[in-house]
Protein backbone atom coordinates (compact mmCIF):
# COMPACT_ATOMS: atom_id res chain seq x y z
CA UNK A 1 0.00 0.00 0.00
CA UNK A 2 2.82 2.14 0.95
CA UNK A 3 4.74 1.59 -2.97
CA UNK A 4 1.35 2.15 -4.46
CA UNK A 5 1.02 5.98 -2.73
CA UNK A 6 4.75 6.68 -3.32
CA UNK A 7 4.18 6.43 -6.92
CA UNK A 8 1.19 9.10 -6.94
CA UNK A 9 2.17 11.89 -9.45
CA UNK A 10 1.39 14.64 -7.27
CA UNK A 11 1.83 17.65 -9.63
CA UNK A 12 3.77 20.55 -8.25
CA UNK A 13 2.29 24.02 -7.55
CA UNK A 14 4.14 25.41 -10.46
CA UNK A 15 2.93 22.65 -13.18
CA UNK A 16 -0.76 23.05 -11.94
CA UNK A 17 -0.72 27.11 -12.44
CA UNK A 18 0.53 26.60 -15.65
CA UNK A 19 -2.69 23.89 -16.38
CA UNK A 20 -5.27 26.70 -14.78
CA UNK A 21 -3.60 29.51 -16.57
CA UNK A 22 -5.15 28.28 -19.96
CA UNK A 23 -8.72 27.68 -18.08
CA UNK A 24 -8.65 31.19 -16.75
CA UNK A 25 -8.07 33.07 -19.65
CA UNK A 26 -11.11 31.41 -22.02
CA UNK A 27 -13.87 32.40 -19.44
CA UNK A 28 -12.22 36.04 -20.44
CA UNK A 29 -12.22 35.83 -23.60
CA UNK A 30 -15.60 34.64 -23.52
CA UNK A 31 -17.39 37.55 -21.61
CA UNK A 32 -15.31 40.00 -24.17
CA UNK A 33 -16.94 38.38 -26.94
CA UNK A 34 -20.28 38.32 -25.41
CA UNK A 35 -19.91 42.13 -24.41
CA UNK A 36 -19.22 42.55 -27.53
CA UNK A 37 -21.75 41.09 -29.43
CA UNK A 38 -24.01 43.18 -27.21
CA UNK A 39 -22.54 46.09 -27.84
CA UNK A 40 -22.49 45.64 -31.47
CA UNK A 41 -26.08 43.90 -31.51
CA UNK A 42 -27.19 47.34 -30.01
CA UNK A 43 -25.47 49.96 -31.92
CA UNK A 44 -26.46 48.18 -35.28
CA UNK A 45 -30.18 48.34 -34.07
CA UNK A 46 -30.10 52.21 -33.30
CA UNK A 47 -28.91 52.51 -37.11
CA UNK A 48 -31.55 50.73 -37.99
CA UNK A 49 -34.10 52.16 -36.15
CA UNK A 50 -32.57 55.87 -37.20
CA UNK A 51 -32.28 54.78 -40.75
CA UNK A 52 -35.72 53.76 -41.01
CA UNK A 53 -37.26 56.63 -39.51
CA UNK A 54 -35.42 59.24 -41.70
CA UNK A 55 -35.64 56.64 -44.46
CA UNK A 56 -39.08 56.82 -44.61
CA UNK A 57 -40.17 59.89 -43.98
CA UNK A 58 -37.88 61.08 -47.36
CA UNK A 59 -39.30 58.34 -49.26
CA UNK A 60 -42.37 59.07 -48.72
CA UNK A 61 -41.95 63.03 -49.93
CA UNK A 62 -40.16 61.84 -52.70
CA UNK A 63 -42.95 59.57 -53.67
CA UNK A 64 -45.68 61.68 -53.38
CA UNK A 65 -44.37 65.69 -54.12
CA UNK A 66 -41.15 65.36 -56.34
CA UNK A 67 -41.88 62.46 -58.54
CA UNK A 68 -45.78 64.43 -59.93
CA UNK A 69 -43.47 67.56 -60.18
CA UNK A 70 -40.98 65.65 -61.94
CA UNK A 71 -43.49 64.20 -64.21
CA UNK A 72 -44.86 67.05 -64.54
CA UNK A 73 -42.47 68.40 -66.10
CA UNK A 74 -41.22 65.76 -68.54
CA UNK A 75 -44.79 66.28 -70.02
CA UNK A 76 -44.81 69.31 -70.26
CA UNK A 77 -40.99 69.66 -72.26
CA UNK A 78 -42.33 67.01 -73.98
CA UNK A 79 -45.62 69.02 -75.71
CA UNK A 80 -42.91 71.66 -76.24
CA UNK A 81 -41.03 69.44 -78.43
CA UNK A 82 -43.95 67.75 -80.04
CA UNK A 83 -45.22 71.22 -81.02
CA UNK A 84 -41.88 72.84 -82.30
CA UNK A 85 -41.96 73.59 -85.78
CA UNK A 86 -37.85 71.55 -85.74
């Protein structure tokens, strides 16, 4: 019994730090990439959200007061040329 605890391997202080050093740092890593993914998750919503509501808003004025004007006026150079003489 006595041979048989004699040749334990009883790692030394310095060997085990060296095993948990590796263990210690992933955790880390980890909550950085979490944080970050948070971080990003959030800023990439507020430009969406901002985009959106400007987005819109423009669209919508485009849509419905430049494009008639535009139109407009295409029609209207276009009975000027249809009615030239050249």
């Amino acid at each position: 019994m006595q041979a048989v605890e004699e040749s334990d391997f009883v790692p030394s202080p310095v060997a085990e730090a060296e095993q948990a050093a590796p263990a210690a740092v992933e955790p880390s890593r980890r909550t950085w990439r979490r944080v970050l993914r948070m971080v990003l998750l959030a800023v990439f919503s507020q430009y969406v959200i901002i985009s959106l509501a400007v987005g819109l808003p423009i669209a919508a004025v485009l849509h419905y007061e430049v494009a008639p004007q535009l139109i407009a006026t295409f029609r209207t150079i276009t009975t000027a040329l249809n009615h030239s003489p050249y």
